[in-house]
N, C-alpha and C. Protein backbone atom coordinates (compact mmCIF):
# COMPACT_ATOMS: atom_id res chain seq x y z
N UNK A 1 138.12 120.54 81.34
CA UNK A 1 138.09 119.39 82.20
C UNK A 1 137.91 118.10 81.41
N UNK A 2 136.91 118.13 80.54
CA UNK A 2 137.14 117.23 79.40
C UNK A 2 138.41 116.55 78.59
N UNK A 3 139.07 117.60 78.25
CA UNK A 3 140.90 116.94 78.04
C UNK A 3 141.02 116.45 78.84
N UNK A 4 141.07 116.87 80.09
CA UNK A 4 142.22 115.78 81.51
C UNK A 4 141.61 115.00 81.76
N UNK A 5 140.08 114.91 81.64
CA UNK A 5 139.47 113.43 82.21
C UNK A 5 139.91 112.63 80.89
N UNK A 6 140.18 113.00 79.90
CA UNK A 6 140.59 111.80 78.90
C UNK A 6 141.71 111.42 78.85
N UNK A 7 142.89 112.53 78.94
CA UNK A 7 143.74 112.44 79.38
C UNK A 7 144.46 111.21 80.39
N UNK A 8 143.72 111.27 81.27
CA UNK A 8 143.95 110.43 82.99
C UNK A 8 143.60 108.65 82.32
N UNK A 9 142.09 108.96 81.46
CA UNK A 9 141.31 107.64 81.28
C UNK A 9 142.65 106.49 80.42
N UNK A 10 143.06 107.68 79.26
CA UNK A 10 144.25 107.12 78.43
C UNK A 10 145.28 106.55 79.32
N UNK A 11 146.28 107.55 80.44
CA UNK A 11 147.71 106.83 80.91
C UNK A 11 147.04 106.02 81.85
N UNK A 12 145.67 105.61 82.67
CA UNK A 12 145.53 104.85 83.68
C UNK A 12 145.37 103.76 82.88
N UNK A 13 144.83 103.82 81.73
CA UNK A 13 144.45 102.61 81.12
C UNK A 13 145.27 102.15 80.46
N UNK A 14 146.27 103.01 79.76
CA UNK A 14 147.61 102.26 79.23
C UNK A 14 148.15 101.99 80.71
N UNK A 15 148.58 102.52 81.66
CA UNK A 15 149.43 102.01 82.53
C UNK A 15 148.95 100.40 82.79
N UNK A 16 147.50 100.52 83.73
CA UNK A 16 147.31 99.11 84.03
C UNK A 16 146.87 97.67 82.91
N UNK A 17 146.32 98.49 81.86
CA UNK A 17 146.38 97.17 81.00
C UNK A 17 148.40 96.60 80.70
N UNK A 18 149.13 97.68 80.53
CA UNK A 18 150.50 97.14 80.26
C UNK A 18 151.43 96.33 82.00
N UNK A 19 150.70 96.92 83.07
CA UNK A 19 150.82 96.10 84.25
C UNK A 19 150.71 94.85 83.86
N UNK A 20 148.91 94.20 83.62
CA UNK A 20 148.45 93.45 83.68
C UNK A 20 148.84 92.19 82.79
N UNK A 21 149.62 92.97 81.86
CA UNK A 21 149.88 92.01 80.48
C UNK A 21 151.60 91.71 81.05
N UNK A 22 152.16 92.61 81.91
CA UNK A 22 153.82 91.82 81.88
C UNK A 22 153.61 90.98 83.30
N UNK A 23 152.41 90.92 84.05
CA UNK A 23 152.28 90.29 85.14
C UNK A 23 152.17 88.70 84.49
N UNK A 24 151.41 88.54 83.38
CA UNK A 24 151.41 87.56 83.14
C UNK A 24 152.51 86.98 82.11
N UNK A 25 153.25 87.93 81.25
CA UNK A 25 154.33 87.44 80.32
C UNK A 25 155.81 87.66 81.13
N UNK A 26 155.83 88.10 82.01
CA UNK A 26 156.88 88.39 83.26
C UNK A 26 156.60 88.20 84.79
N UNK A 27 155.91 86.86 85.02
CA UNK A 27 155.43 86.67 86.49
C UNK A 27 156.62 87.08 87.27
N UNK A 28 158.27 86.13 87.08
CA UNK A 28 159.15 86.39 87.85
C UNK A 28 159.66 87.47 88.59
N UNK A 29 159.30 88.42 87.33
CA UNK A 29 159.81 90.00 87.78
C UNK A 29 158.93 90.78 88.87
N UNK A 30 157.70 90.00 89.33
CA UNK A 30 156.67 90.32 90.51
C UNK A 30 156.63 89.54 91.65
N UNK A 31 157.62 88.52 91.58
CA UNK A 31 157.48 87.72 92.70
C UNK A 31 157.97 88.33 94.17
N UNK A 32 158.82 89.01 93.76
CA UNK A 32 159.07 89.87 95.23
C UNK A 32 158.69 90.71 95.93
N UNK A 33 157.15 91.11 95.30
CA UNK A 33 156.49 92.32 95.64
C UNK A 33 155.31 91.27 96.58
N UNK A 34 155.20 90.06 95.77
CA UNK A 34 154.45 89.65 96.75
C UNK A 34 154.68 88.45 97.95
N UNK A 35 154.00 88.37 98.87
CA UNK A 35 154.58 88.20 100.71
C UNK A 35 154.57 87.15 100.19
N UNK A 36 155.71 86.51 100.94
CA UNK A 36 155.71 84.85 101.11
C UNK A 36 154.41 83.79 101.71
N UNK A 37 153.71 84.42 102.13
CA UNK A 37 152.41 83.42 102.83
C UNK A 37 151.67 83.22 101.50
N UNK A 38 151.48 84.11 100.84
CA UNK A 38 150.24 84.24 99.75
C UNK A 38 151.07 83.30 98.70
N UNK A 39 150.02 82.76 98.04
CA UNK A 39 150.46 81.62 97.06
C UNK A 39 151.26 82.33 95.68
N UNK A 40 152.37 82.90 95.34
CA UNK A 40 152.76 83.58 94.47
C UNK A 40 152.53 83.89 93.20
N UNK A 41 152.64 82.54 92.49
CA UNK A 41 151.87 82.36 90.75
C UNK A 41 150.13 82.96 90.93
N UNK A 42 149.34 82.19 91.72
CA UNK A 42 148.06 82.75 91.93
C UNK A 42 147.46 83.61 91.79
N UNK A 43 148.65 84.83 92.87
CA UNK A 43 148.03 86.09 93.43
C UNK A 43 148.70 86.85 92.30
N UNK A 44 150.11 86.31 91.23
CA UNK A 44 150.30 87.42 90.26
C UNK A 44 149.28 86.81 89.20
N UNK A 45 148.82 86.20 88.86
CA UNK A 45 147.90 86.30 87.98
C UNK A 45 146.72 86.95 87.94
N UNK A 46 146.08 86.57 89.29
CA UNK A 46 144.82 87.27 89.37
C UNK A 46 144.90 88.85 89.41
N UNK A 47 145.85 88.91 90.05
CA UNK A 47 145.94 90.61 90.16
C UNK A 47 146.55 91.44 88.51
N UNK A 48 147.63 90.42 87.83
CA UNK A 48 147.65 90.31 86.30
C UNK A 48 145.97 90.76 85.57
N UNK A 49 145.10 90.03 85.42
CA UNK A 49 144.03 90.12 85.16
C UNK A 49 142.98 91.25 85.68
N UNK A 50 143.21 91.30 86.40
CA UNK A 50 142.45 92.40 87.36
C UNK A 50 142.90 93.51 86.84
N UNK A 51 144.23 93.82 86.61
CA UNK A 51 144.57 95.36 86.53
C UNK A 51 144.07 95.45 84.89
N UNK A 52 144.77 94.38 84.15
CA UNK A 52 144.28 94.36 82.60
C UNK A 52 142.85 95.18 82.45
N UNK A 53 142.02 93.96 83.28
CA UNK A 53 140.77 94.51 83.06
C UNK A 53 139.94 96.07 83.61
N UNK A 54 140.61 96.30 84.57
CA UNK A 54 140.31 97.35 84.91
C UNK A 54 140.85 98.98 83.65
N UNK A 55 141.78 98.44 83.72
CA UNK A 55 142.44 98.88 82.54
C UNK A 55 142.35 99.33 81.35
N UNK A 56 141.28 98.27 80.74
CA UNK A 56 140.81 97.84 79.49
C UNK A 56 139.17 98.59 79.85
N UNK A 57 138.96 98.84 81.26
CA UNK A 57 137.46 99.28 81.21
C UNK A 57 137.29 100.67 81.20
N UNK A 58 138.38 101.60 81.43
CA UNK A 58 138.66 103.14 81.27
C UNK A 58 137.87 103.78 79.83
N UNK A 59 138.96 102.67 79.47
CA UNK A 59 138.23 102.57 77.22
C UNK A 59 136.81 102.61 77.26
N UNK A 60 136.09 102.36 77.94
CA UNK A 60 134.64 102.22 77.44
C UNK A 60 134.13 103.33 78.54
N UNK A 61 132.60 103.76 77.84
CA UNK A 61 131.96 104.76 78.89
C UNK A 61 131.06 104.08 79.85
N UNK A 62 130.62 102.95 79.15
CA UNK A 62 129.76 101.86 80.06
C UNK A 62 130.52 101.39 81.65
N UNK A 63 131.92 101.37 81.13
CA UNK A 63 132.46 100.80 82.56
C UNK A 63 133.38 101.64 83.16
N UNK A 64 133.53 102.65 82.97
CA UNK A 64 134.48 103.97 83.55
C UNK A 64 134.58 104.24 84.83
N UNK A 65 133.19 104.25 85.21
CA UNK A 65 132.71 104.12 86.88
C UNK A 65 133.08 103.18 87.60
N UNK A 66 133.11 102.01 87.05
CA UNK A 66 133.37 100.74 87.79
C UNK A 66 134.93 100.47 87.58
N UNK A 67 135.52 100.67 86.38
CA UNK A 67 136.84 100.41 85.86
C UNK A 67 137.66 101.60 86.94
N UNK A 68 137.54 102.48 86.99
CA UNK A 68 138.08 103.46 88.13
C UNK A 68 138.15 103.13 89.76
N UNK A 69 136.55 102.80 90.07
CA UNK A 69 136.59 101.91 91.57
C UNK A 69 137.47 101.27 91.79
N UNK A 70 137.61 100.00 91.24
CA UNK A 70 138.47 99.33 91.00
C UNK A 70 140.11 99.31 91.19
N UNK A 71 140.41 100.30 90.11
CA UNK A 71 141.76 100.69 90.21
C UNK A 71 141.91 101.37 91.57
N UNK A 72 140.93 102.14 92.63
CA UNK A 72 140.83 102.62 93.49
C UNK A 72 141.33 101.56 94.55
N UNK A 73 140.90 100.86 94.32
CA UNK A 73 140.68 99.40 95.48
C UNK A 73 142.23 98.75 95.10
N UNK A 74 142.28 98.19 94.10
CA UNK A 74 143.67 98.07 94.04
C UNK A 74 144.84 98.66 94.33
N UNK A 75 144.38 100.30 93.85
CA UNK A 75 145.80 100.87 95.16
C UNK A 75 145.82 100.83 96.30
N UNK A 76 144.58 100.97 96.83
CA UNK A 76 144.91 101.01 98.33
C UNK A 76 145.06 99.69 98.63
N UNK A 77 144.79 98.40 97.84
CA UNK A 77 145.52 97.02 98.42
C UNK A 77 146.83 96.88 98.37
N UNK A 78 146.80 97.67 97.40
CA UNK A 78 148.99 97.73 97.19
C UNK A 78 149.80 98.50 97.77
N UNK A 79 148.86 99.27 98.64
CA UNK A 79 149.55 100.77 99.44
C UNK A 79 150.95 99.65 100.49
N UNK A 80 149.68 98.72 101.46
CA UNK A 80 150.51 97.85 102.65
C UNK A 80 151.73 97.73 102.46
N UNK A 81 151.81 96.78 100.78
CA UNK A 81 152.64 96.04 100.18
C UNK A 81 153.89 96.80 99.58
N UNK A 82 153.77 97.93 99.25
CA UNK A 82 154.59 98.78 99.09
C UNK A 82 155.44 99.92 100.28
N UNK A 83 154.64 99.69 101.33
CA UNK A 83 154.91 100.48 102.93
C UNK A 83 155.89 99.10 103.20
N UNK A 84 155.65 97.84 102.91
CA UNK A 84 156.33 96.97 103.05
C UNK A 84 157.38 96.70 102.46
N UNK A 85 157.51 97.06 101.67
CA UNK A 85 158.68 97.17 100.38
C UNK A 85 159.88 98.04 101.10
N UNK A 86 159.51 99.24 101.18
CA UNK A 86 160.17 100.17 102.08
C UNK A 86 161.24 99.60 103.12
N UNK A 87 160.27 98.75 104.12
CA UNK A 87 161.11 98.26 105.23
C UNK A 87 162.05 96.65 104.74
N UNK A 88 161.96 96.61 103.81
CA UNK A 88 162.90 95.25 103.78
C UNK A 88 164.67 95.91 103.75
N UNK A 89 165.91 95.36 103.90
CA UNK A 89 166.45 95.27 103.40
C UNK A 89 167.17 96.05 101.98
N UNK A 90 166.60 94.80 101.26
CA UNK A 90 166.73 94.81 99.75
C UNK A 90 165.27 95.18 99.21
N UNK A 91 164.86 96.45 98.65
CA UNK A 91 163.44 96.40 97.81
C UNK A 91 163.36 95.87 96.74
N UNK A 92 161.96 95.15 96.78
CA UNK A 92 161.72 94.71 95.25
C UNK A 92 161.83 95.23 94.14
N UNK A 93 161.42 96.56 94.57
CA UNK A 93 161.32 97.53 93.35
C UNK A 93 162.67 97.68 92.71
N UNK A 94 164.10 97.27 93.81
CA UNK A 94 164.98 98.21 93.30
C UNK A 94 165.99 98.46 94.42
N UNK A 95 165.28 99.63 94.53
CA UNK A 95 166.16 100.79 95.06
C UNK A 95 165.87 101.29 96.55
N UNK A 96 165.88 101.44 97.70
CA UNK A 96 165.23 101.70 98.38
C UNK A 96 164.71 103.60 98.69
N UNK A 97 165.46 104.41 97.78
CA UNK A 97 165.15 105.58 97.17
C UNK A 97 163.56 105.32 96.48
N UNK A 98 163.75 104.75 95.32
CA UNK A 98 162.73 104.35 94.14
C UNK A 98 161.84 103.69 95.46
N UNK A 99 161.43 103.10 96.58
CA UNK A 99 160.22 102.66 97.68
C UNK A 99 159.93 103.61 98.02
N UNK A 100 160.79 104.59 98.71
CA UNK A 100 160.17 105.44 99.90
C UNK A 100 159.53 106.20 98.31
N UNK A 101 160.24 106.92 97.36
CA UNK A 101 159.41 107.84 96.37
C UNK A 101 158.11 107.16 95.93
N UNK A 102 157.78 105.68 96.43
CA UNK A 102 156.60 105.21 95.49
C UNK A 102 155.53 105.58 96.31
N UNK A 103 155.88 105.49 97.47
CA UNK A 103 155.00 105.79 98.93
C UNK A 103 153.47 107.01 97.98
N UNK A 104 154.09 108.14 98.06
CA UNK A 104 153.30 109.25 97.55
C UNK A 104 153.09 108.97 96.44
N UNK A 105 153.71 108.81 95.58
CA UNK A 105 153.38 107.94 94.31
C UNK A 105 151.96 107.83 94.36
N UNK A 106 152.11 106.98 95.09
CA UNK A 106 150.87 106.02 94.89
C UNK A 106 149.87 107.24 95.69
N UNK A 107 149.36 107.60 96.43
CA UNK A 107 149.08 108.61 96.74
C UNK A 107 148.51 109.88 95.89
N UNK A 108 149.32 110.16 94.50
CA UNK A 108 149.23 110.89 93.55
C UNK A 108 148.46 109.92 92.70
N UNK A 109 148.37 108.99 92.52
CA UNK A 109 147.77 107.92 91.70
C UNK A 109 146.12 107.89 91.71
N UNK A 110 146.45 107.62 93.35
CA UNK A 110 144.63 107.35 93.86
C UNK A 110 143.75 108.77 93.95
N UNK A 111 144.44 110.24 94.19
CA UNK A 111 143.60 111.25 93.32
C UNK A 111 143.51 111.18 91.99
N UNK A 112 144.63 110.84 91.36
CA UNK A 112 144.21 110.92 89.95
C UNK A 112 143.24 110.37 89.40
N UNK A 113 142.82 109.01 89.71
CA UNK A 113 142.01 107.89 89.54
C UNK A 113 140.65 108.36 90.31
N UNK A 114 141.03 108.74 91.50
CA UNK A 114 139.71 109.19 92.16
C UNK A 114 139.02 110.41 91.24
N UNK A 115 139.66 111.54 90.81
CA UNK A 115 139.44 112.85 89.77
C UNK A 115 138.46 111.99 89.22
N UNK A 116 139.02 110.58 88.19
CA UNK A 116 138.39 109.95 86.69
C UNK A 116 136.72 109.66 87.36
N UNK A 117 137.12 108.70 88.95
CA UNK A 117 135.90 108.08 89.59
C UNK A 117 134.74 109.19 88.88
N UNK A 118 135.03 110.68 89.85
CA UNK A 118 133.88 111.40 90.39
C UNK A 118 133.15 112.04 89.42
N UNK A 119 134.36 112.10 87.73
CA UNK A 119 133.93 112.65 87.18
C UNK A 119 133.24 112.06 86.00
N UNK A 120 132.72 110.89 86.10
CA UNK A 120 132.12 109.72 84.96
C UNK A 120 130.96 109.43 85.37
């Protein structure tokens, strides 16, 4: 169990620190994920930062607990936004194949992350 909790700590933390870093060196490429009401540059930065850091907190044993919450909370803020993705049209993501598959996705994500939570 030791491998896979390190395992998980490594791709969650490469995944969202490399989120967090093209949110901010590639804002454009996120603008469509997020709703037109919300202030766009803003909300990709902060959430840029947020994932970084959460990201960046997997790496340490001090913040594993909290760096996991976190990523917890963030998926399920992105769950809406991606149920939303689904129903447009044109998806941001893409493809509207590549939406409906992110659905569970994400789903598979928040056990995985939840696994790291319970077990730190």
């Amino acid at each position: 169990m030791e491998i896979t909790l390190l395992v998980l700590k490594i791709i969650y933390g490469g995944l969202f620190c490399f989120a967090g870093i093209m949110h901010i060196i590639k804002p454009d490429f996120f603008k469509h994920f997020i709703p037109d009401f919300l202030p766009k540059k803003l909300v990709n930065y902060v959430v840029g930062i947020l994932e970084f850091s959460v990201g960046l907190g997997l790496f340490f044993l001090e913040t594993v607990k909290l760096a996991s919450f976190g990523i917890i909370i963030l998926l399920i803020i992105f769950l809406p936004i991606h149920i939303w993705d689904v129903t447009k049209k044109r998806p941001a993501i893409g493809h509207k194949k590549v939406a409906i598959v992110r659905i569970p996705l994400q789903f598979l994500l928040l056990y995985g992350i939840y696994f790291v939570y319970i077990n730190s």
